[in-house]
Protein backbone atom coordinates (compact mmCIF):
# COMPACT_ATOMS: atom_id res chain seq x y z
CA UNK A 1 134.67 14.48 0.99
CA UNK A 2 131.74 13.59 3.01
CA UNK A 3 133.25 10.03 4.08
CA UNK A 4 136.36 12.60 5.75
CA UNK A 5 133.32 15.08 7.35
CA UNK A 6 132.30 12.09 9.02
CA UNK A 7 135.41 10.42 9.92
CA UNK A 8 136.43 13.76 11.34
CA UNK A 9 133.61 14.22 13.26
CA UNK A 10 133.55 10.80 15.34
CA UNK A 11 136.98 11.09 15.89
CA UNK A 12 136.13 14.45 17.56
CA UNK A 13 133.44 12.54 19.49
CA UNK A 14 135.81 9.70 20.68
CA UNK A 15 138.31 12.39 21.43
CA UNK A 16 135.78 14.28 24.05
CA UNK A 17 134.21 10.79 25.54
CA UNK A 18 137.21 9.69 26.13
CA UNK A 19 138.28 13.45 27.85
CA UNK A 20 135.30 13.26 29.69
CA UNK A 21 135.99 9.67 31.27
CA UNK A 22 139.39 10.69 31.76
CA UNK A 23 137.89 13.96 34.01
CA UNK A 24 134.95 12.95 35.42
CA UNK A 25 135.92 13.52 39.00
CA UNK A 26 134.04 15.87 40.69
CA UNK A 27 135.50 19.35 41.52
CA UNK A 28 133.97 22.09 43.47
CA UNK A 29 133.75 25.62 41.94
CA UNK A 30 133.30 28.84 44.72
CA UNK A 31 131.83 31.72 43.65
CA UNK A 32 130.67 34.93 45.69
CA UNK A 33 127.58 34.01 46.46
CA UNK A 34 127.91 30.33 47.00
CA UNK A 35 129.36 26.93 45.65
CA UNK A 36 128.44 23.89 43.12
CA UNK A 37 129.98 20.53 42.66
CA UNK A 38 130.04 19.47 39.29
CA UNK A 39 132.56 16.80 37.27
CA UNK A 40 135.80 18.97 35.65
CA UNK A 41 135.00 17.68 32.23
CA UNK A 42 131.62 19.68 32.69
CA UNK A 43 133.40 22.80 34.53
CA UNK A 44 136.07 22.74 31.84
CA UNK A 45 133.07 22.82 29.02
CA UNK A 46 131.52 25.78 30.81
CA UNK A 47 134.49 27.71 30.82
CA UNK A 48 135.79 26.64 26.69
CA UNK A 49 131.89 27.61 25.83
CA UNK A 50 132.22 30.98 28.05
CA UNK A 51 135.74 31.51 26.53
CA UNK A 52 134.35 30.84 22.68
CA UNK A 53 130.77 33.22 23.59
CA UNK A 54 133.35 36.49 25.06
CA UNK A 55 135.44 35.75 21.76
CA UNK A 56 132.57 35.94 19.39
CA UNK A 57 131.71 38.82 21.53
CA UNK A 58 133.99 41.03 20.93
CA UNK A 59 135.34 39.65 17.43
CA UNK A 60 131.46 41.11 16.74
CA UNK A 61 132.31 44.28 18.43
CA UNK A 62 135.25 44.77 16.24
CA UNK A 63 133.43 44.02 12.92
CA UNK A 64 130.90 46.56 13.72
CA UNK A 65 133.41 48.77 14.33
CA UNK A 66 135.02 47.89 11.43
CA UNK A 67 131.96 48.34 9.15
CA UNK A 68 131.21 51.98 10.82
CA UNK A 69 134.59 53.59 9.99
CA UNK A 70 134.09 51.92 6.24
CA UNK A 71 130.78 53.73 5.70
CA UNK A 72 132.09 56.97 6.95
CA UNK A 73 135.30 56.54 4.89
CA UNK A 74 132.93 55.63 1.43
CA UNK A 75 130.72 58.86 2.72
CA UNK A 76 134.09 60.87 2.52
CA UNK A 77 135.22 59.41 -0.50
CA UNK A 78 131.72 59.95 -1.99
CA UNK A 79 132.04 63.63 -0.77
CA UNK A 80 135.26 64.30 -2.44
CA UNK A 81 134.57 62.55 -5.82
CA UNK A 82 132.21 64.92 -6.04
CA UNK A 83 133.63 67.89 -4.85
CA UNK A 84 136.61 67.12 -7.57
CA UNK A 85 133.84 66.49 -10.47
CA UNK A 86 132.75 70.17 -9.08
CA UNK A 87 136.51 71.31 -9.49
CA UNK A 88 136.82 69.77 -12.44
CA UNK A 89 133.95 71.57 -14.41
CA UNK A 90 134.84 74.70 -13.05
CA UNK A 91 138.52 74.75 -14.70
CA UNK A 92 136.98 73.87 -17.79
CA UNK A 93 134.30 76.99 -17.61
CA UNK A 94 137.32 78.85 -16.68
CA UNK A 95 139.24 77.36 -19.75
């Protein structure tokens, strides 16, 4: 298993060096407040990395989310259980 790890991960590395010779003209990026020349393989980077770090972002902003409404459903739930073991012993006084 760790013979396909490897494998896996130098074809990976071949993959990108060879992307990167491919694009390694130089393109020129304009933003607001100015300009920078940099090689499309490394603009391309910046923008998959930016891409992945928004992702992550809000995937993260959905879990917590996520984890809120579960601890004020188990809260409820926790509230109810015992309002029906409260329910419960009062029919059988009744009884």
């Amino acid at each position: 298993m760790r013979i396909i790890s490897v494998l896996s991960f130098v074809t990976l590395l071949l993959i990108v060096i060879a992307f990167a010779c491919v694009n390694a003209q130089i393109v020129t990026i304009n933003y607001y407040v100015g300009e920078i020349h940099i090689a499309l393989c490394l603009a391309l980077a910046i923008a998959l990395a930016a891409g992945a770090l928004i992702g992550m972002l809000m995937g993260l902003w959905i879990l917590i989310k996520q984890k809120q409404r579960q601890l004020g459903l188990k809260h409820e739930l926790h509230q109810l259980t015992q309002q029906l073991h409260s329910l419960r012993a009062n029919s059988h006084l009744s009884n």
